[in-house]
Protein backbone atom coordinates (compact mmCIF):
# COMPACT_ATOMS: atom_id res chain seq x y z
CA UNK A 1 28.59 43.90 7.72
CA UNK A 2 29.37 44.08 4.04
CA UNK A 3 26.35 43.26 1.62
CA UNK A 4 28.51 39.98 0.65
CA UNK A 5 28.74 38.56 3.73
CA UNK A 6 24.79 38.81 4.48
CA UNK A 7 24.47 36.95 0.97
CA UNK A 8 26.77 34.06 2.49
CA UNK A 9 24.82 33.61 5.49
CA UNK A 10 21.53 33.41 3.84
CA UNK A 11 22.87 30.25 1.64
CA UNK A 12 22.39 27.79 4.34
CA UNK A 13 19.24 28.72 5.42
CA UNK A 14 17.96 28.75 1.90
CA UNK A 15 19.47 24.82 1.38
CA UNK A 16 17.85 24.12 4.51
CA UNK A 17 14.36 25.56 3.44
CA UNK A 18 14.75 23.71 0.14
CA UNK A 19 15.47 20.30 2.24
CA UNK A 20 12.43 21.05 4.47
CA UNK A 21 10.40 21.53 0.90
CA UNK A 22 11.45 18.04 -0.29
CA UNK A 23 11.24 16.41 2.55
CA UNK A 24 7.40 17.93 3.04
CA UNK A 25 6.71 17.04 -0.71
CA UNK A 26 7.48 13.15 -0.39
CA UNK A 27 6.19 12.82 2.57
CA UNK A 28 2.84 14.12 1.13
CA UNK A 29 3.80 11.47 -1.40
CA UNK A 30 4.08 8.81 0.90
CA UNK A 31 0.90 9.30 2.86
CA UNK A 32 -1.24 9.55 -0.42
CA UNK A 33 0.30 5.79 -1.64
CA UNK A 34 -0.28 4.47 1.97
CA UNK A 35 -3.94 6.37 1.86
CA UNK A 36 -4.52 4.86 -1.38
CA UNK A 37 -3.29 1.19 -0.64
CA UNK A 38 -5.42 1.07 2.30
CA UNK A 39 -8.56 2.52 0.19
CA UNK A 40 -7.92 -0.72 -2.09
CA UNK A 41 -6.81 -3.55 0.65
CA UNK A 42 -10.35 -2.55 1.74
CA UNK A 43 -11.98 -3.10 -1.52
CA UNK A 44 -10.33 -6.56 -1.84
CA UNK A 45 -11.64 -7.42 1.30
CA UNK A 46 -15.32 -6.39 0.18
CA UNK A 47 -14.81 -8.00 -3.38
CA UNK A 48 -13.49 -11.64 -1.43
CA UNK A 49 -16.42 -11.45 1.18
CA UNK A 50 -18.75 -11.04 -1.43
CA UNK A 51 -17.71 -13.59 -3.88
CA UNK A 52 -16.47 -15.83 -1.29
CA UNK A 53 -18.81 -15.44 1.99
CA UNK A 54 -15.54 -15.18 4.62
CA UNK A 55 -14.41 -12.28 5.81
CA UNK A 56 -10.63 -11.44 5.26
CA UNK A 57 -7.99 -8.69 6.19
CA UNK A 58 -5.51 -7.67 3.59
CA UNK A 59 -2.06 -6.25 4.44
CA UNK A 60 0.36 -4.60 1.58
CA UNK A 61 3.61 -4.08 0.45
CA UNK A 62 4.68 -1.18 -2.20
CA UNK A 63 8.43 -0.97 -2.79
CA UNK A 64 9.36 1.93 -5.36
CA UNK A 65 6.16 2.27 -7.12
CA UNK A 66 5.64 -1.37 -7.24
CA UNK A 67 3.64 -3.79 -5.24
CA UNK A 68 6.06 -6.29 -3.78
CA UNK A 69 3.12 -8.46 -1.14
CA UNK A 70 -0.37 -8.88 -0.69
CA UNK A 71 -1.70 -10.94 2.47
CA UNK A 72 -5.06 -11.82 2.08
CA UNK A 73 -5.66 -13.73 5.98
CA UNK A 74 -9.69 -15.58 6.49
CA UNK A 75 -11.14 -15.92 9.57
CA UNK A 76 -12.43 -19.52 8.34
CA UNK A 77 -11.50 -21.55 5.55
CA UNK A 78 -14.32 -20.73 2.82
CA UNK A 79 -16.98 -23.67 3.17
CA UNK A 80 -17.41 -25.06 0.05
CA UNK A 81 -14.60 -23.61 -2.32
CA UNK A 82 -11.04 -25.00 -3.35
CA UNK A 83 -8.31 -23.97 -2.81
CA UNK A 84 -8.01 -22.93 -6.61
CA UNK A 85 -11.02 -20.64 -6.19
CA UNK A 86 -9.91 -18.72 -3.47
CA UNK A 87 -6.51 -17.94 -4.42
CA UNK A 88 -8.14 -16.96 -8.21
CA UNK A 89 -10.44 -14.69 -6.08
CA UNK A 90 -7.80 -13.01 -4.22
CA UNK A 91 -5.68 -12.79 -7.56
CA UNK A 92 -8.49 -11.55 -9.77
CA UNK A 93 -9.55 -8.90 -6.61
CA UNK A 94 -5.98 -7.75 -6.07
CA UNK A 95 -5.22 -7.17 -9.93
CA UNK A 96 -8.65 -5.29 -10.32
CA UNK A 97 -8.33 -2.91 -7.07
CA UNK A 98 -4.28 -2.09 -6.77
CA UNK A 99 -4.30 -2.47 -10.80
CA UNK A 100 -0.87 -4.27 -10.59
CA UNK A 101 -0.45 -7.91 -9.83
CA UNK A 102 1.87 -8.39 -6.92
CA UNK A 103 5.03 -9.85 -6.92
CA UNK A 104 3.85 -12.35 -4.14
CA UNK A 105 0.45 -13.60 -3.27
CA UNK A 106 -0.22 -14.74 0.51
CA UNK A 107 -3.09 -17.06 1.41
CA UNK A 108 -3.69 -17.84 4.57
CA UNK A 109 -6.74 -19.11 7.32
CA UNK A 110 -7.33 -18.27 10.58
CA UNK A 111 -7.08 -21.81 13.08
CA UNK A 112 -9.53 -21.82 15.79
């Protein structure tokens, strides 16, 4: 085998290596925004029980760098507070801890 011909065959494997390094390198991305979310649905949920008294679970939504949804879901409806408190609480929480405001806000209340 000429020296050229080893060169040529070594191409693809390099293109693939470089793939497999890009691919490796956002997924690393990926998990730390996903890591990171999750770090600060948690502090929402600690900032609403705290200023509110109900516990809540927050889901997310990122979409190119941005935040596209927050959920905030209640077990109970918050005795005592408006509607106009709560969702201030959740938007005041949400802008402190994911330092954007999301495109859309979800309230919602567990039935039982």
């Amino acid at each position: 085998m000429t020296l050229n011909r080893l060169t040529h065959m070594h191409r693809p494997l390099r293109a693939v290596a470089a793939l497999a390094l890009c691919l490796l390198l956002a997924a690393c991305n990926v998990w730390d925004t996903f890591s990171e979310g999750m770090a600060h649905s948690q502090e929402v949920a600690s900032d609403l029980e705290k200023s509110l008294g109900e516990k809540s679970f927050v889901g997310f939504n990122w979409n190119n760098g941005s935040l596209t949804d927050v959920s905030v879901t209640f077990e109970h409806y918050p005795a005592g507070r408006s509607f106009e408190q709560i969702s201030s609480a959740a938007r005041a929480a949400v802008a402190a801890r994911f330092k954007q405001a999301p495109k859309r806000l979800v309230i919602s209340f567990v039935a039982t």
